[in-house]
PDB file of N, CA and C in Angstrom:
ATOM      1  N   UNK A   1       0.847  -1.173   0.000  1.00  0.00           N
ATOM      2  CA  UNK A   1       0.000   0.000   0.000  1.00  0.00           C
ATOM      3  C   UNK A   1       0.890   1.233   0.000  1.00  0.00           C
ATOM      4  N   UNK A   2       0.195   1.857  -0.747  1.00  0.00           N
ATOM      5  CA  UNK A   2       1.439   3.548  -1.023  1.00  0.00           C
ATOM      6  C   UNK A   2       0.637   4.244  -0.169  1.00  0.00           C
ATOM      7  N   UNK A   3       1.606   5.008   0.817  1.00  0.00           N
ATOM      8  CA  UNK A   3       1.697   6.351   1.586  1.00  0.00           C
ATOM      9  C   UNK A   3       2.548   7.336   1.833  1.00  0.00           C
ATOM     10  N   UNK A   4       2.120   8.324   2.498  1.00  0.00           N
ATOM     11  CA  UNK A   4       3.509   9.044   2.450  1.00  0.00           C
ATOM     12  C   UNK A   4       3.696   8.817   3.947  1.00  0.00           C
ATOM     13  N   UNK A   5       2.727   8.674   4.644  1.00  0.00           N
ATOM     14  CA  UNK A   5       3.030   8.671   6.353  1.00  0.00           C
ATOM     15  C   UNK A   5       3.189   6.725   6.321  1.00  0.00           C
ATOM     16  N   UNK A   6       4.403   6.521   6.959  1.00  0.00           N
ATOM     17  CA  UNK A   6       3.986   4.728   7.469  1.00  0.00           C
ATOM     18  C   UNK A   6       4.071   4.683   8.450  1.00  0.00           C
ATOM     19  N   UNK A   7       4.169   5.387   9.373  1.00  0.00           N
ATOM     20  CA  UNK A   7       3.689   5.717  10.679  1.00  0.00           C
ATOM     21  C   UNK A   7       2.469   5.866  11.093  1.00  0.00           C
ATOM     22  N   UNK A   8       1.284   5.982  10.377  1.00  0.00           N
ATOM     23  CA  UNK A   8      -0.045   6.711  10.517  1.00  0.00           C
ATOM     24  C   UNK A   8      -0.370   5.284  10.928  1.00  0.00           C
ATOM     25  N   UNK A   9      -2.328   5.589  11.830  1.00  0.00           N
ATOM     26  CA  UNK A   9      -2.768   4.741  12.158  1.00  0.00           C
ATOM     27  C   UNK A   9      -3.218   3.772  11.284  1.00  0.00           C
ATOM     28  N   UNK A  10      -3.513   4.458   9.697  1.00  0.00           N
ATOM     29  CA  UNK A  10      -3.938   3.329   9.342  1.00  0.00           C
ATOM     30  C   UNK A  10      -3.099   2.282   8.043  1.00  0.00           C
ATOM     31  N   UNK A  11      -1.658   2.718   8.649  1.00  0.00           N
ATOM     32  CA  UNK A  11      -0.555   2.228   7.687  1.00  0.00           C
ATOM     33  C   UNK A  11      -0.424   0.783   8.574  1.00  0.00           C
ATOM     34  N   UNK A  12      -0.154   1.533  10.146  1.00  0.00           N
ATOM     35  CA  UNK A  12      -0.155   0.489  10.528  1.00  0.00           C
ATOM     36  C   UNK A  12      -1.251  -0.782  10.741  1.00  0.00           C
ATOM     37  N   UNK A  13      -2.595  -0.362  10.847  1.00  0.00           N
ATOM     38  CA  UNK A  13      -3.506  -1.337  10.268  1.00  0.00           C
ATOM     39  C   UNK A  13      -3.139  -2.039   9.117  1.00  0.00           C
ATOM     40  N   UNK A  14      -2.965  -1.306   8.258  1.00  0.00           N
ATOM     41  CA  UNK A  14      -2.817  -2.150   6.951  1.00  0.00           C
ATOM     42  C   UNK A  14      -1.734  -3.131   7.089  1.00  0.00           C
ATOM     43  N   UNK A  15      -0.320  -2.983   7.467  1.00  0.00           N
ATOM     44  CA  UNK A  15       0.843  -3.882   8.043  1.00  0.00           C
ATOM     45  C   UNK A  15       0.282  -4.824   9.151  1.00  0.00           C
ATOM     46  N   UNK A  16      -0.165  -4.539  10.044  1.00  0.00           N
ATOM     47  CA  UNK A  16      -0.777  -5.917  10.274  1.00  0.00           C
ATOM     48  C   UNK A  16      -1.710  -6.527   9.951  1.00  0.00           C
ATOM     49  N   UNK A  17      -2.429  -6.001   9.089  1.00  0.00           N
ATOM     50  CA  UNK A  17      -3.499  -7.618   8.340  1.00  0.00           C
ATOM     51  C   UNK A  17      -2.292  -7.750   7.045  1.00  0.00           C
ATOM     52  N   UNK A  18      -1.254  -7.380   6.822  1.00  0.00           N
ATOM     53  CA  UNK A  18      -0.187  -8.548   6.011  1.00  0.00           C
ATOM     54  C   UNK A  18       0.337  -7.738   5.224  1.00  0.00           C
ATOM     55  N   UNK A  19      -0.285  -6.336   4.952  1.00  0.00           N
ATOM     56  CA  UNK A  19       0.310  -5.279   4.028  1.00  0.00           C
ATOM     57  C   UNK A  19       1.499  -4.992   3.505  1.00  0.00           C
ATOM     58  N   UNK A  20       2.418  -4.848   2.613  1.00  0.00           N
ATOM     59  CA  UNK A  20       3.649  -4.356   2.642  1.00  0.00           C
ATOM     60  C   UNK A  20       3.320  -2.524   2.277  1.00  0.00           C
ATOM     61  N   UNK A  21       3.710  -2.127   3.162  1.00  0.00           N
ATOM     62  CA  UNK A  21       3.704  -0.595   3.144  1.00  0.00           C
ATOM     63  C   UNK A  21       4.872   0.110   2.479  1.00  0.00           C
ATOM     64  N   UNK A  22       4.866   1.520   1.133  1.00  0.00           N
ATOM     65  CA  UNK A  22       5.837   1.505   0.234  1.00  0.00           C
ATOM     66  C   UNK A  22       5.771   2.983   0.714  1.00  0.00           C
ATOM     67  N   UNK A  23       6.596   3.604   1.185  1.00  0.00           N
ATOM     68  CA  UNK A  23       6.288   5.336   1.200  1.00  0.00           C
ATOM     69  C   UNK A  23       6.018   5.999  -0.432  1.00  0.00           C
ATOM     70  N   UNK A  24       5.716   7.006  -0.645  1.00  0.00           N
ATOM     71  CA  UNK A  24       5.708   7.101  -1.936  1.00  0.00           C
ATOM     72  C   UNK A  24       4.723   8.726  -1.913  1.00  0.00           C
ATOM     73  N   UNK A  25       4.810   9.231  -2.768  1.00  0.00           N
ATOM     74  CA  UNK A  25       3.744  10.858  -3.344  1.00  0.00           C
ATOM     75  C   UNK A  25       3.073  10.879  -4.330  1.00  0.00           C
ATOM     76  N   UNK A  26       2.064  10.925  -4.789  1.00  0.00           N
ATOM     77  CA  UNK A  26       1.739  11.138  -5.937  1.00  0.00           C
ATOM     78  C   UNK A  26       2.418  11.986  -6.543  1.00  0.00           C
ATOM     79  N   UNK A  27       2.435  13.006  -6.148  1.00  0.00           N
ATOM     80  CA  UNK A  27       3.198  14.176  -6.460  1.00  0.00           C
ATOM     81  C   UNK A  27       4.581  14.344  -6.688  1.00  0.00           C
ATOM     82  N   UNK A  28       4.993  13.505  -6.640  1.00  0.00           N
ATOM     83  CA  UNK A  28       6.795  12.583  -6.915  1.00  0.00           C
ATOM     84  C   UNK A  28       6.623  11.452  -7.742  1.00  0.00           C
ATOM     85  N   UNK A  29       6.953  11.449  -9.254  1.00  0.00           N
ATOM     86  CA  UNK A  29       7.064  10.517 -10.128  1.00  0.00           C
ATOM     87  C   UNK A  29       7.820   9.516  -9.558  1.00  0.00           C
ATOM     88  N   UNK A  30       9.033  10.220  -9.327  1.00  0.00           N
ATOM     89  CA  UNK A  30       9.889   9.277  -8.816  1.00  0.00           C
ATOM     90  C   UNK A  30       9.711   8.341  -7.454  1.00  0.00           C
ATOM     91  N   UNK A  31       8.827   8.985  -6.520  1.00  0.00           N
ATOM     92  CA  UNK A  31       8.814   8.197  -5.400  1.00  0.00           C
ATOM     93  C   UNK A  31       7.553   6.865  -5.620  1.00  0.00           C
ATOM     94  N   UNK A  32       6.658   7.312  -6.878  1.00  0.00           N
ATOM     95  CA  UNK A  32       5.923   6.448  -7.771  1.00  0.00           C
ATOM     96  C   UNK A  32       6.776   5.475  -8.053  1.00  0.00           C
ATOM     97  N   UNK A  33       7.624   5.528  -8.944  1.00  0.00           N
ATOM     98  CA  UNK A  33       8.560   4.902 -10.215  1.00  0.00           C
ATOM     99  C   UNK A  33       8.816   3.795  -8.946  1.00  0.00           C
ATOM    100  N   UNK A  34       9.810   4.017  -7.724  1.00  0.00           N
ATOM    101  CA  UNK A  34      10.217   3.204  -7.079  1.00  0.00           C
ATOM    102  C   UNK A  34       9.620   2.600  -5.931  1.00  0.00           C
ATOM    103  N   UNK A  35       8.574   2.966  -5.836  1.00  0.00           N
ATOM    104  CA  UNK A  35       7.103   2.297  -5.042  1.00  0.00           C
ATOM    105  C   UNK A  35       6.809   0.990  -6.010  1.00  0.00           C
ATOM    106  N   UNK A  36       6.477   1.317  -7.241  1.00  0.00           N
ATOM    107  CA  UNK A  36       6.058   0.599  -8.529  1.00  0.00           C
ATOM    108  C   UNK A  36       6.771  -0.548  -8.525  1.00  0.00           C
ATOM    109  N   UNK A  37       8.147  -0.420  -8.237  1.00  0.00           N
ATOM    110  CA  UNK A  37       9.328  -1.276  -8.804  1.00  0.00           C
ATOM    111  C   UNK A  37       9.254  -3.033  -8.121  1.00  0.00           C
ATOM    112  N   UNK A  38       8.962  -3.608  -9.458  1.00  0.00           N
ATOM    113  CA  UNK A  38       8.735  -4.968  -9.156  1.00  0.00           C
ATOM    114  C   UNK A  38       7.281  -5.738  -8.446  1.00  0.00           C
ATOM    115  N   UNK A  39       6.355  -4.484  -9.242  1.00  0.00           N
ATOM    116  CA  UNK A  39       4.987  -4.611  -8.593  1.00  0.00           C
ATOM    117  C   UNK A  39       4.127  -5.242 -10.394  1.00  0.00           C
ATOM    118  N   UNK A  40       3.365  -5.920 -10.488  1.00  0.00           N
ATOM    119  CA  UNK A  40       2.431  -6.708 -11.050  1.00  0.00           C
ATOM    120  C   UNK A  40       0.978  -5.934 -11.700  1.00  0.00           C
ATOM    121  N   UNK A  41       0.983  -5.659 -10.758  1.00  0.00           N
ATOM    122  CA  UNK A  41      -0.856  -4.873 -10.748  1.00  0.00           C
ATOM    123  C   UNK A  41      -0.703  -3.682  -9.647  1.00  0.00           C
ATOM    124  N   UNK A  42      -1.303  -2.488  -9.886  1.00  0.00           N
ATOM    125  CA  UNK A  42      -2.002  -1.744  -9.074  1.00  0.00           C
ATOM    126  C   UNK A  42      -2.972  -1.370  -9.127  1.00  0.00           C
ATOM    127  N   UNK A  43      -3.843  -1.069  -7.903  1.00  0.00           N
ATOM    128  CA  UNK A  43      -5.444  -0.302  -7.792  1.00  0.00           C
ATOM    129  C   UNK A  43      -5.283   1.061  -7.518  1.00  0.00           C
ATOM    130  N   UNK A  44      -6.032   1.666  -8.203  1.00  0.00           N
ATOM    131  CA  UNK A  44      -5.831   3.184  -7.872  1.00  0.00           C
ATOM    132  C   UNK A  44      -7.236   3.693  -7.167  1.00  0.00           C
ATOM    133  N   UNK A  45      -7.188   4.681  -6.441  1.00  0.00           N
ATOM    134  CA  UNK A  45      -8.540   5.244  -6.170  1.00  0.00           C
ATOM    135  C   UNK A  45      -8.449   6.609  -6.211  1.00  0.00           C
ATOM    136  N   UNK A  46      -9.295   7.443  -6.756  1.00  0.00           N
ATOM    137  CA  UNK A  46      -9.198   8.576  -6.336  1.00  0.00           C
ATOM    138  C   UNK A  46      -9.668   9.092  -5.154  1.00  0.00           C
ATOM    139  N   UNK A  47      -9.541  10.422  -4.945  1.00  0.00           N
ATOM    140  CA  UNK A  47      -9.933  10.966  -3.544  1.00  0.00           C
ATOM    141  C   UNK A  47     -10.129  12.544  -4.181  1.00  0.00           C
ATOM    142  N   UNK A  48     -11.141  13.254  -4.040  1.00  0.00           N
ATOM    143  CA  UNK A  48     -11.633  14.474  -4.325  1.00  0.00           C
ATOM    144  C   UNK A  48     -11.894  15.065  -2.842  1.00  0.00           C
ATOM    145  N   UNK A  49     -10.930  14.806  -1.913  1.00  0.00           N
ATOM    146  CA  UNK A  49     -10.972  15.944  -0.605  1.00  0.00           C
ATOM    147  C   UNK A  49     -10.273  16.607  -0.802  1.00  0.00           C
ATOM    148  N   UNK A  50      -8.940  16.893  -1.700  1.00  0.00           N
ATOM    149  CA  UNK A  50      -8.379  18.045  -2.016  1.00  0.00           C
ATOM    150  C   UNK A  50      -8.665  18.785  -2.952  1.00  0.00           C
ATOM    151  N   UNK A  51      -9.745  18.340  -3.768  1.00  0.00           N
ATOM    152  CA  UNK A  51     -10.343  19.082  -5.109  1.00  0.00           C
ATOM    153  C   UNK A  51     -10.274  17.748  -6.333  1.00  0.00           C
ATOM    154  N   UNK A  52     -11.066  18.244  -7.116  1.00  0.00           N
ATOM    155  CA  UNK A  52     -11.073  17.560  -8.203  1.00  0.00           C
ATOM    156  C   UNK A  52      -9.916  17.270  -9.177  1.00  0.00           C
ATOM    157  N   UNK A  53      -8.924  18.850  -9.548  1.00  0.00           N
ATOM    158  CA  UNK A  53      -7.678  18.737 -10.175  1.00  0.00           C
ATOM    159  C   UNK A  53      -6.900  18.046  -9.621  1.00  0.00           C
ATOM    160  N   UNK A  54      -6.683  17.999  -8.499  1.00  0.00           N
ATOM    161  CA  UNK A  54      -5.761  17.472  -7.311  1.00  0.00           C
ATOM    162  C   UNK A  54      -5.648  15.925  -7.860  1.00  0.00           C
ATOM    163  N   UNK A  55      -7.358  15.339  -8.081  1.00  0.00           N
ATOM    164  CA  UNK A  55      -7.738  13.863  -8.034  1.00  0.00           C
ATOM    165  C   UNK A  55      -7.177  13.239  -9.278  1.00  0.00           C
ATOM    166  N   UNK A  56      -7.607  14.297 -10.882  1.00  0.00           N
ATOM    167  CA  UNK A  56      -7.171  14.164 -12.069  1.00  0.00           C
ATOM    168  C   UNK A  56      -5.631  13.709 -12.437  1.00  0.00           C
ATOM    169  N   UNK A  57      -5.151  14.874 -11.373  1.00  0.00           N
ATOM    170  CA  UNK A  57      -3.837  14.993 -11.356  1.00  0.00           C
ATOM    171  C   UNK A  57      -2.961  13.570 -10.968  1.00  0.00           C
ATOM    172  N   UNK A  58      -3.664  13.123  -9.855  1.00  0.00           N
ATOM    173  CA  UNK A  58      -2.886  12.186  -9.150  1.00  0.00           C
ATOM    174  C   UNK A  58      -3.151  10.770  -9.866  1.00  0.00           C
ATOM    175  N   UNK A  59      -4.592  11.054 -10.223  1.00  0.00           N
ATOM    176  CA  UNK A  59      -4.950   9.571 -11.381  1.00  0.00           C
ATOM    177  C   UNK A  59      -4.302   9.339 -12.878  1.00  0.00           C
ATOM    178  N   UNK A  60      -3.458  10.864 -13.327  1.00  0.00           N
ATOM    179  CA  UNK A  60      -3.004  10.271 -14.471  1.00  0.00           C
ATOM    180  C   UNK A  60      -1.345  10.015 -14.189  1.00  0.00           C
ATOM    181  N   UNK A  61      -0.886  10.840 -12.510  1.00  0.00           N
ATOM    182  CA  UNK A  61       0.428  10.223 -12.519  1.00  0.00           C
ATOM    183  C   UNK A  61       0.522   8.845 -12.149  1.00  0.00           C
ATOM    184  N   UNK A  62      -0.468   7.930 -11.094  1.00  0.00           N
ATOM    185  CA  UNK A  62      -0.428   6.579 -11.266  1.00  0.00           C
ATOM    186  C   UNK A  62      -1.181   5.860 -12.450  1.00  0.00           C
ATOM    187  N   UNK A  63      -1.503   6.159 -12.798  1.00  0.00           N
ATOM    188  CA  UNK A  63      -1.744   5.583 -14.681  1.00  0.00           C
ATOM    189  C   UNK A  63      -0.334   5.613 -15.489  1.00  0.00           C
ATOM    190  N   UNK A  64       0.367   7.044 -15.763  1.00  0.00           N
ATOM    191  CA  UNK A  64       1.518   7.431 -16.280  1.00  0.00           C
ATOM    192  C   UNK A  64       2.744   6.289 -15.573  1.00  0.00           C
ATOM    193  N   UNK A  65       3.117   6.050 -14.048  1.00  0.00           N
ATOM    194  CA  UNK A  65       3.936   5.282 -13.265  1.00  0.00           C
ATOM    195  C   UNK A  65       3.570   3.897 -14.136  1.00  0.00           C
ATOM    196  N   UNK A  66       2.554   3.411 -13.994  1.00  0.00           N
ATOM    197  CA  UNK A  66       2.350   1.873 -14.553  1.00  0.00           C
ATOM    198  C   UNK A  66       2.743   1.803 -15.552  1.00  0.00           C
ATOM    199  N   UNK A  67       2.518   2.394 -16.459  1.00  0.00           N
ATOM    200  CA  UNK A  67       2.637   2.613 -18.125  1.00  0.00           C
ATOM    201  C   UNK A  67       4.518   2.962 -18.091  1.00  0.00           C
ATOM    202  N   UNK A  68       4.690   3.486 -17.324  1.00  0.00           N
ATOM    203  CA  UNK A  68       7.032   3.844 -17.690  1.00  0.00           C
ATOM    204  C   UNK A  68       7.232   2.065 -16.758  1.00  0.00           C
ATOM    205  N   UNK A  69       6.770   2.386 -15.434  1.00  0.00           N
ATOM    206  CA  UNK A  69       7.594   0.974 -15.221  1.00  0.00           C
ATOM    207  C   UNK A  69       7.012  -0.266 -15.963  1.00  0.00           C
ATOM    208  N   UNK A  70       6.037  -0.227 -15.991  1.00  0.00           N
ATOM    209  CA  UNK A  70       5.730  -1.571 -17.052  1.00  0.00           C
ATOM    210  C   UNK A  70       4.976  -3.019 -16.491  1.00  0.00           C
ATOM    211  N   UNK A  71       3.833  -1.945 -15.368  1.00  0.00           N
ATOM    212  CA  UNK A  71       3.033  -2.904 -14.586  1.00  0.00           C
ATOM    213  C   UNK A  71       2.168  -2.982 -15.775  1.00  0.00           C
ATOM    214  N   UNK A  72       1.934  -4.459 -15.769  1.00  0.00           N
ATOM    215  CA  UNK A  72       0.805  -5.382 -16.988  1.00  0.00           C
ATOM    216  C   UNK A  72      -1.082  -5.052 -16.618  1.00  0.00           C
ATOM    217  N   UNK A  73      -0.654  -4.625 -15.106  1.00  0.00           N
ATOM    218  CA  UNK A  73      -2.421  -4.743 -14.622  1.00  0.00           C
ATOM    219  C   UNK A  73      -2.708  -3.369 -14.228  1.00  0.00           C
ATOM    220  N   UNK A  74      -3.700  -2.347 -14.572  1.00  0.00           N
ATOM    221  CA  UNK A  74      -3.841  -1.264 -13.804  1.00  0.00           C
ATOM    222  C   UNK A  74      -5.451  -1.217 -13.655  1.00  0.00           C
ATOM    223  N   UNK A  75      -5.776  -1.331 -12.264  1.00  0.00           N
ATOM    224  CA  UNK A  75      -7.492  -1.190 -11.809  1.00  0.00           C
ATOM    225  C   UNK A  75      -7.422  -0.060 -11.657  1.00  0.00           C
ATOM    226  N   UNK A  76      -8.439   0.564 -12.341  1.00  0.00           N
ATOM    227  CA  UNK A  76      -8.684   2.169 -11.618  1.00  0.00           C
ATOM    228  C   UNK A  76      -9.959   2.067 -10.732  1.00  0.00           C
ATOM    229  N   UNK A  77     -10.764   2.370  -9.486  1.00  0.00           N
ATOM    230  CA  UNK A  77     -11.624   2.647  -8.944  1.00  0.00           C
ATOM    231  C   UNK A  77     -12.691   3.564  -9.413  1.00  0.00           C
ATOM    232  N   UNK A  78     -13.250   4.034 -10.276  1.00  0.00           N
ATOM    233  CA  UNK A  78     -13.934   5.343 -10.723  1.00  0.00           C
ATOM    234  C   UNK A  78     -15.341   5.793 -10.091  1.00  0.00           C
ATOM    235  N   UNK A  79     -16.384   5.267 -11.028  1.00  0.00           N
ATOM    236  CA  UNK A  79     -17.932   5.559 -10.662  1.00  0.00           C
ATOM    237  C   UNK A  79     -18.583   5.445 -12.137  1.00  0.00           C
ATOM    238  N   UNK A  80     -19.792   4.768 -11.847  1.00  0.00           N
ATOM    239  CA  UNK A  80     -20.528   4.757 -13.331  1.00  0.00           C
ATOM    240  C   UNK A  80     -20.881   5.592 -13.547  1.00  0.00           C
ATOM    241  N   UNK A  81     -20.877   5.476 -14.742  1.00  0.00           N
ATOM    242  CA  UNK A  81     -20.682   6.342 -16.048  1.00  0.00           C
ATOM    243  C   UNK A  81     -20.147   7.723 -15.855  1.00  0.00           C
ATOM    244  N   UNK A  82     -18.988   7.160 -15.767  1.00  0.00           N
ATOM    245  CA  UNK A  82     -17.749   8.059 -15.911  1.00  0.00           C
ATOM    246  C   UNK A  82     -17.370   8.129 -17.637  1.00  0.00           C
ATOM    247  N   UNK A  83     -18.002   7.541 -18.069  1.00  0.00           N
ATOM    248  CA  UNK A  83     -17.361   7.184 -19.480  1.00  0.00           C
ATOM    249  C   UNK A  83     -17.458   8.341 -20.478  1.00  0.00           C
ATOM    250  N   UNK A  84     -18.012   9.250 -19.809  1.00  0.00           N
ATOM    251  CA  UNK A  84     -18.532  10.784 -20.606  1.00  0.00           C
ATOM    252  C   UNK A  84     -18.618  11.369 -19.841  1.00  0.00           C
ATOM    253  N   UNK A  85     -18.424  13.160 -20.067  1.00  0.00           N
ATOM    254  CA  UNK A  85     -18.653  14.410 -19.462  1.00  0.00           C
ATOM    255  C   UNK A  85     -19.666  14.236 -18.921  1.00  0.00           C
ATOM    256  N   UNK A  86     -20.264  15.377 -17.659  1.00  0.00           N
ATOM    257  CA  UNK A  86     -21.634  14.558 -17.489  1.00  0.00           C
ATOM    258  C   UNK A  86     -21.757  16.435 -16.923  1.00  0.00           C
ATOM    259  N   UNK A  87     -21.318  17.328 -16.972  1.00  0.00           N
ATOM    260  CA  UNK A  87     -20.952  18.823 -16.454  1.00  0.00           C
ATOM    261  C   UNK A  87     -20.991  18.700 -14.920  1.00  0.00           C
ATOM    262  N   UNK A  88     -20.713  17.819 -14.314  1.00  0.00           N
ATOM    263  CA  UNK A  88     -20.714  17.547 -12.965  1.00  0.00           C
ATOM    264  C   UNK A  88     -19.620  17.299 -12.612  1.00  0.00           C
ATOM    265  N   UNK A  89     -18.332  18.349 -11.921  1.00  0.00           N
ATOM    266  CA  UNK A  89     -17.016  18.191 -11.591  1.00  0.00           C
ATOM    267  C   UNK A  89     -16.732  16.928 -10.866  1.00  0.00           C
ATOM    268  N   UNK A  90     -17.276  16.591  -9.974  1.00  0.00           N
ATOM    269  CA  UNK A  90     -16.602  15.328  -8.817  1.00  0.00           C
ATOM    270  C   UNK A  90     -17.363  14.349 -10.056  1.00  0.00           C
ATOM    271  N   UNK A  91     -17.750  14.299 -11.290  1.00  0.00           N
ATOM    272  CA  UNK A  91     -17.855  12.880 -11.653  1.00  0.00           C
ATOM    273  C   UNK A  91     -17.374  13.022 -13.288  1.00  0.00           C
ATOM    274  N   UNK A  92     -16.825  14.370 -13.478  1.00  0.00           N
ATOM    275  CA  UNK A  92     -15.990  14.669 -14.596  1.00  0.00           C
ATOM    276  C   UNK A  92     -14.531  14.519 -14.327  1.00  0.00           C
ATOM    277  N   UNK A  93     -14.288  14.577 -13.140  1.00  0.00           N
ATOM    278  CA  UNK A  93     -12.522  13.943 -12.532  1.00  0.00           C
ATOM    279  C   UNK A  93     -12.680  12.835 -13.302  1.00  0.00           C
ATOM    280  N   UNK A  94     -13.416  12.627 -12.735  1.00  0.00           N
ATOM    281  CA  UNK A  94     -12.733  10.700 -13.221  1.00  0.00           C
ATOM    282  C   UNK A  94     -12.998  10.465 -15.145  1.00  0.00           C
ATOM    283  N   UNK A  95     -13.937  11.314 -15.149  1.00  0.00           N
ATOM    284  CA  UNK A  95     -14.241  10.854 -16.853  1.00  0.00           C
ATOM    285  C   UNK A  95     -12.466  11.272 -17.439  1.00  0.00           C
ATOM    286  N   UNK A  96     -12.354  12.424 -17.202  1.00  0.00           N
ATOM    287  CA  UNK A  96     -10.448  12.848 -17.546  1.00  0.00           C
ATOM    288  C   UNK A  96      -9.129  11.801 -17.017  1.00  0.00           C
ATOM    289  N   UNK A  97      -9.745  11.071 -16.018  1.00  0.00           N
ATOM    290  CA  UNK A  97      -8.603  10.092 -15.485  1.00  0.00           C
ATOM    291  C   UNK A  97      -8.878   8.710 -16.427  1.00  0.00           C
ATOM    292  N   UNK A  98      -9.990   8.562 -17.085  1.00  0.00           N
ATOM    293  CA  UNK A  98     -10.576   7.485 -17.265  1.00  0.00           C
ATOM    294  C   UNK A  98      -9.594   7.785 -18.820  1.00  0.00           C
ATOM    295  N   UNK A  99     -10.350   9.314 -19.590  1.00  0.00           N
ATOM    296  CA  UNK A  99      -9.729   9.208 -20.847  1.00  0.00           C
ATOM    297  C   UNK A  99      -8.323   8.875 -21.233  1.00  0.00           C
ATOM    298  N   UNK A 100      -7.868   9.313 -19.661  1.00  0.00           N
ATOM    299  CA  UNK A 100      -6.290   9.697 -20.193  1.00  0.00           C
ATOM    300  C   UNK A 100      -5.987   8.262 -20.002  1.00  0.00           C
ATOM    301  N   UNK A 101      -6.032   7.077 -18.900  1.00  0.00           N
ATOM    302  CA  UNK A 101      -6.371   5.545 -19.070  1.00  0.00           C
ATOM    303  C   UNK A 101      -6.138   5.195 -20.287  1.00  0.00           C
TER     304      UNK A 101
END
């Protein structure tokens, strides 16, 4: 699981039900790139508590990470019918994360 805190409460939840915890930023390709490294598949989710660009943003740098290192599997999390504009920002994030997909 990627975080930037592995200290937080719920890093450490995640480490003990079996997690391997990777520090990492969205906002750092690089701390992506080497989070990524020697990984199979990832799930992505967005999160629109910092705004919608914020969400876009962060969904096409883990889309972009899979695609340079050369993970075979990428789940994105979205919402139906995301598959088109819909003029509704929190469900037009994802239609832009989806296109760029």
């Amino acid at each position: 699981a990627l975080t930037r805190n592995s200290s937080s409460r719920t890093s450490n939840t995640l480490r003990n039900m079996g997690a391997e915890i990777v520090v990492g930023n969205n906002d750092d390709s690089g701390s992506l790139e080497r989070a990524a490294s020697g990984v199979d598949s990832v799930f992505g989710n967005g999160n629109t508590d910092d705004g919608d660009d914020i969400e876009v943003r962060h969904g096409k740098a883990i889309s972009d990470t899979a695609k340079t290192v050369g993970i075979p599997h990428l789940v994105y999390s979205s919402m139906a019918n995301a598959d088109h504009r819909t003029g509704t920002a929190h469900a037009d994030s994802k239609y832009e994360i989806e296109k760029h997909i």
